[in-house]
N, C-alpha and C. Protein backbone atom coordinates (compact mmCIF):
# COMPACT_ATOMS: atom_id res chain seq x y z
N UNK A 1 50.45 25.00 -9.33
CA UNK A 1 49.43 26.02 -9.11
C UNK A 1 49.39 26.95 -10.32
N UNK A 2 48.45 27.32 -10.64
CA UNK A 2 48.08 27.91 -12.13
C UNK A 2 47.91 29.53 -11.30
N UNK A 3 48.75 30.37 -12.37
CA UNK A 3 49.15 31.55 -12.13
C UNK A 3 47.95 32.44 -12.91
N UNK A 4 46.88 33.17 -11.96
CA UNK A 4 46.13 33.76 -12.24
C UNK A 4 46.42 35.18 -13.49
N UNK A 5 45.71 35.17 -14.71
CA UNK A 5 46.57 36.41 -15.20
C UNK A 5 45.65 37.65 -14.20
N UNK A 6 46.40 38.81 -15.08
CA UNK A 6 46.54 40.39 -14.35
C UNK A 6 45.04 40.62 -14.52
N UNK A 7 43.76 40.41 -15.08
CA UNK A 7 42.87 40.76 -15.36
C UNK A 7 41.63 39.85 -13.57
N UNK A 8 42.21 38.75 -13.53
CA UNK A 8 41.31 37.82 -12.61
C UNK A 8 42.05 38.22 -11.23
N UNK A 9 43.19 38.67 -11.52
CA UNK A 9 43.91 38.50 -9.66
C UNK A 9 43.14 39.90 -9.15
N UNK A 10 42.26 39.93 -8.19
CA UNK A 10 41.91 41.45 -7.27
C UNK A 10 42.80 42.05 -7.20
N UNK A 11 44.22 41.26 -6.43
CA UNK A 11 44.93 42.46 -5.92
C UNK A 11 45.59 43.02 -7.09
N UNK A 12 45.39 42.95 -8.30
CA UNK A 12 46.07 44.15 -9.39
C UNK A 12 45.09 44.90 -9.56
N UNK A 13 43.79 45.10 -8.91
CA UNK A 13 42.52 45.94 -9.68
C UNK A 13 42.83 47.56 -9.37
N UNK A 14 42.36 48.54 -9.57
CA UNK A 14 42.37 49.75 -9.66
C UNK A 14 42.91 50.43 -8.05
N UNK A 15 43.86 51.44 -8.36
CA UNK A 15 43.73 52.20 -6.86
C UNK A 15 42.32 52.50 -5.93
N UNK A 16 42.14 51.85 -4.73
CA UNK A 16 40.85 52.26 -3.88
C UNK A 16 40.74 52.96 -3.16
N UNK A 17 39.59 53.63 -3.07
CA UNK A 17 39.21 55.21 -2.68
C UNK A 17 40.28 55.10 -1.03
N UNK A 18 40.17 53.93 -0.78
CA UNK A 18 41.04 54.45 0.89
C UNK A 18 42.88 54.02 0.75
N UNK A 19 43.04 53.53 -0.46
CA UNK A 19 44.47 53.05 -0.60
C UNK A 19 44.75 55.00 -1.26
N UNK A 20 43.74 55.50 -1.91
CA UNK A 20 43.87 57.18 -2.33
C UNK A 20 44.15 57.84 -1.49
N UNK A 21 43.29 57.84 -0.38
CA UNK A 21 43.02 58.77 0.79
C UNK A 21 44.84 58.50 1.55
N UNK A 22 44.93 57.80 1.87
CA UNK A 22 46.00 57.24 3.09
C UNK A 22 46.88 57.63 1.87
N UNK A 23 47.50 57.81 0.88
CA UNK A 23 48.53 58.09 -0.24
C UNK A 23 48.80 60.16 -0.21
N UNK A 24 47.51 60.59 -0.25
CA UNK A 24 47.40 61.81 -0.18
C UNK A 24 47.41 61.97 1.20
N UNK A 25 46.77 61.29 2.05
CA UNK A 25 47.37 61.74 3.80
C UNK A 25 48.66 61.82 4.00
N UNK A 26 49.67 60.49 4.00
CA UNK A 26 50.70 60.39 4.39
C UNK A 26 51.77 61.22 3.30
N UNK A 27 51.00 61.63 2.46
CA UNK A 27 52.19 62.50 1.07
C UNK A 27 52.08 64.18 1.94
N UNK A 28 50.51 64.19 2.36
CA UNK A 28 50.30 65.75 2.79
C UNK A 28 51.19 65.80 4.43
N UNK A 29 50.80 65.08 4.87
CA UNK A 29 51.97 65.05 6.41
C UNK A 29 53.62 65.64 5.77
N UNK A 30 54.13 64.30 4.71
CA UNK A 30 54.99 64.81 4.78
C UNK A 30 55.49 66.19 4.16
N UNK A 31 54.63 67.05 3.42
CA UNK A 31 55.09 68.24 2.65
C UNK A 31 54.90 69.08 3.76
N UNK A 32 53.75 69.15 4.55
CA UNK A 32 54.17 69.21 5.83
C UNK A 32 54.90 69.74 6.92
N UNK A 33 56.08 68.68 6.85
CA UNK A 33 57.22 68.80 7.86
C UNK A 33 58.41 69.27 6.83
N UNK A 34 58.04 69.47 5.76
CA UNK A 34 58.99 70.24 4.70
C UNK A 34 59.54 69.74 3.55
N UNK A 35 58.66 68.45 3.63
CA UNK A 35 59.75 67.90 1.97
C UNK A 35 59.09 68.51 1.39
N UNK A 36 60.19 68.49 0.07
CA UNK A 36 60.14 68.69 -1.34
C UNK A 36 58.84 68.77 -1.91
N UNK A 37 57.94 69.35 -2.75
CA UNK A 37 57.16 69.03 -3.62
C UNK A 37 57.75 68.43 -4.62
N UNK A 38 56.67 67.49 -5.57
CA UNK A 38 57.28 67.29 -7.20
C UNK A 38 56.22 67.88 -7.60
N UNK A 39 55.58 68.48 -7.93
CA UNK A 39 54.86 69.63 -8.77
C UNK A 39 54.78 71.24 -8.00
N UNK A 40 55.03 71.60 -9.78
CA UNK A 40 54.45 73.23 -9.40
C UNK A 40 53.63 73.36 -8.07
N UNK A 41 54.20 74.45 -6.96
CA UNK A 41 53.20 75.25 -6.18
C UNK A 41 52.53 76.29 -6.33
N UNK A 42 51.59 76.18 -6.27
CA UNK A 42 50.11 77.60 -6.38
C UNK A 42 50.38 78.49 -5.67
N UNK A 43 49.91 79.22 -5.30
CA UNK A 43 49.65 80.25 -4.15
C UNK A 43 48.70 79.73 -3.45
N UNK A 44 48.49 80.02 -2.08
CA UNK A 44 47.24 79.44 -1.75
C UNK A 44 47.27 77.87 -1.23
N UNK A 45 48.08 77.14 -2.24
CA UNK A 45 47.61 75.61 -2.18
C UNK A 45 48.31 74.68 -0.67
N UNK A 46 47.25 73.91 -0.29
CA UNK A 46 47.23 73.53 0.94
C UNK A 46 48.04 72.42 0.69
N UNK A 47 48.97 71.57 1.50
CA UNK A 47 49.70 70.22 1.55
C UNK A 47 48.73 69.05 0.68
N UNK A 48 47.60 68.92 1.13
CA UNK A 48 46.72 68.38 0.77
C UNK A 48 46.65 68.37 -0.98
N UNK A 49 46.27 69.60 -1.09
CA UNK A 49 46.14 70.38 -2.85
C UNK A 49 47.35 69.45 -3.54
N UNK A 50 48.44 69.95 -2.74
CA UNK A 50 50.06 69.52 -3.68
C UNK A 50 49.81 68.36 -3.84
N UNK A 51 49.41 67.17 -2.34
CA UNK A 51 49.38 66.03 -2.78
C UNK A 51 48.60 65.01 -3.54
N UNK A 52 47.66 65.25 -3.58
CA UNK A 52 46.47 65.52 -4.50
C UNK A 52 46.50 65.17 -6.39
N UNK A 53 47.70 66.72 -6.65
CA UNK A 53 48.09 66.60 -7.69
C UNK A 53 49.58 65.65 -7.78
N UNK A 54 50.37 65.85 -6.76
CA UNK A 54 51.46 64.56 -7.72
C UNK A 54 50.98 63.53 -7.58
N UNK A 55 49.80 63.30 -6.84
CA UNK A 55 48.95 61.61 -7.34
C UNK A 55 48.63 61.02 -8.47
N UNK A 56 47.65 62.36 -8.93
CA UNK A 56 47.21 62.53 -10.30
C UNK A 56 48.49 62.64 -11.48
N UNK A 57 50.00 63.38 -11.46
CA UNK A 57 50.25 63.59 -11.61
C UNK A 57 51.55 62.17 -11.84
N UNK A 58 51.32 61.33 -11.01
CA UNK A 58 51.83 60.26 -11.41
C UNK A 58 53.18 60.11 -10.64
N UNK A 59 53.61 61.21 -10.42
CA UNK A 59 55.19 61.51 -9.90
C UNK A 59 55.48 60.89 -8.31
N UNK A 60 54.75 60.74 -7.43
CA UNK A 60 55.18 59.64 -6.38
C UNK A 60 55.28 58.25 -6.50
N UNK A 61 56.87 58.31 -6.12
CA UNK A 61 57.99 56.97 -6.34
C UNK A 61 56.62 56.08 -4.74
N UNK A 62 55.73 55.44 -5.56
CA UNK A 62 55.32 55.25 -3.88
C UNK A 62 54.60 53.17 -4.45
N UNK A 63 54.86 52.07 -3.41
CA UNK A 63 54.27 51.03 -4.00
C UNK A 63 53.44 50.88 -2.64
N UNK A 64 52.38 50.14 -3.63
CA UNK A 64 51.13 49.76 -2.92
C UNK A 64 51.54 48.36 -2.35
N UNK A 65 51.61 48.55 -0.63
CA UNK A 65 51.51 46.08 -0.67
C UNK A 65 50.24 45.86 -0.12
N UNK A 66 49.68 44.82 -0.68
CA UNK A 66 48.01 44.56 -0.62
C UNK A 66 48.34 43.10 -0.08
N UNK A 67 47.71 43.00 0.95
CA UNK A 67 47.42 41.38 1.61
C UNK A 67 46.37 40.25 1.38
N UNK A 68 47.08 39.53 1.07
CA UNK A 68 46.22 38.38 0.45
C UNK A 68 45.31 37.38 1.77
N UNK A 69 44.33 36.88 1.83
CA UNK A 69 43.95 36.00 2.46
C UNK A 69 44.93 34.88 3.40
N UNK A 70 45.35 34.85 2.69
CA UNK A 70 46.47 33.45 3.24
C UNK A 70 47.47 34.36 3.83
N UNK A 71 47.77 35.82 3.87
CA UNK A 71 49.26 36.22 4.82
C UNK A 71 49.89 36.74 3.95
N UNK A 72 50.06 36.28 2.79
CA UNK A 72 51.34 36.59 1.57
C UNK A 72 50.21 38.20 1.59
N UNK A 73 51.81 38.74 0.84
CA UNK A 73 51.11 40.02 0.01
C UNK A 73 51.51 40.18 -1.23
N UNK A 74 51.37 41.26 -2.17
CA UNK A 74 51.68 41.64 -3.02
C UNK A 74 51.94 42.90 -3.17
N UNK A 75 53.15 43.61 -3.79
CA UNK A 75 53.72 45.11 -3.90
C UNK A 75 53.23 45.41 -5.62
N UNK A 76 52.77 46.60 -5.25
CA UNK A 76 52.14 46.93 -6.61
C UNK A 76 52.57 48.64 -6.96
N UNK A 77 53.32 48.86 -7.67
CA UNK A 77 53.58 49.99 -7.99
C UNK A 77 52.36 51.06 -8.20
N UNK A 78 52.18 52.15 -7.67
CA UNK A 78 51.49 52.97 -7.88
C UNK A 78 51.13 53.11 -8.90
N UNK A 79 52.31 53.51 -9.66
CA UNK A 79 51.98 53.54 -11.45
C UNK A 79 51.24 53.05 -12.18
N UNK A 80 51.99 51.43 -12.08
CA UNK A 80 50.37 50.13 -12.93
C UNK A 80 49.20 50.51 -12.04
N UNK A 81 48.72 51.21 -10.87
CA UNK A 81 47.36 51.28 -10.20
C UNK A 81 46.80 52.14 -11.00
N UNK A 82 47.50 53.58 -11.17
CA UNK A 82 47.24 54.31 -11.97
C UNK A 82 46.96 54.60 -13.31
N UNK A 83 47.84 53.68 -14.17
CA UNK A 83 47.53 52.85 -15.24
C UNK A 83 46.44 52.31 -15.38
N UNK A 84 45.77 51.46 -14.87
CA UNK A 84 44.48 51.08 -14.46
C UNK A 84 43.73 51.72 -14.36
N UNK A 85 43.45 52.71 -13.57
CA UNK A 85 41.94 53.57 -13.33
C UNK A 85 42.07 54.37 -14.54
N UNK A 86 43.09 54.87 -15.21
CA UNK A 86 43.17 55.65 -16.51
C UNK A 86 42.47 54.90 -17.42
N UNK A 87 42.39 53.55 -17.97
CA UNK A 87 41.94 53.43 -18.62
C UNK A 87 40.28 52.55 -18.35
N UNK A 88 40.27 52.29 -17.04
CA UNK A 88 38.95 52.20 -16.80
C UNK A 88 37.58 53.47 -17.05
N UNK A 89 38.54 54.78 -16.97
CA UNK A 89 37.76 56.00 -17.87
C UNK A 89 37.50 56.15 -18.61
């Protein structure tokens, strides 16, 4: 079986608006119930705000697993996602 490169396989393509959303949901729950931030806090700034920015900010240890047709999945580091939409800008 011929190993698709990183450019043709979907599941390496860019972070998607709802793989975003559910990253900043489940990051804002947990600041939340009291974890830690990894970025500076504002005054003012809502769970949401914080999570928001360590998205952007690159700093959540967090991997993406994306399901393939057939059952298998694939784990994709946040980072290379992020990597990606950076330079799709």
């Amino acid at each position: 079986m011929e190993k698709k490169s990183e450019e043709e396989d979907p599941y390496r393509q860019p972070l998607t608006r709802y793989e975003r959303a559910r990253i900043i949901g489940g990051r804002a729950l947990q600041l939340a119930l009291g974890a830690f931030p990894l970025v500076e806090v504002r005054p003012g700034d809502t769970p949401i705000d914080i999570a928001e920015r360590e998205l952007e900010a690159g700093v959540l240890p967090i991997i993406i697993r994306r399901r393939r047709p057939d059952g298998s999945y694939i784990d994709v580091p946040l980072k290379d996602l992020m990597e990606k939409l950076e330079q799709r800008a």
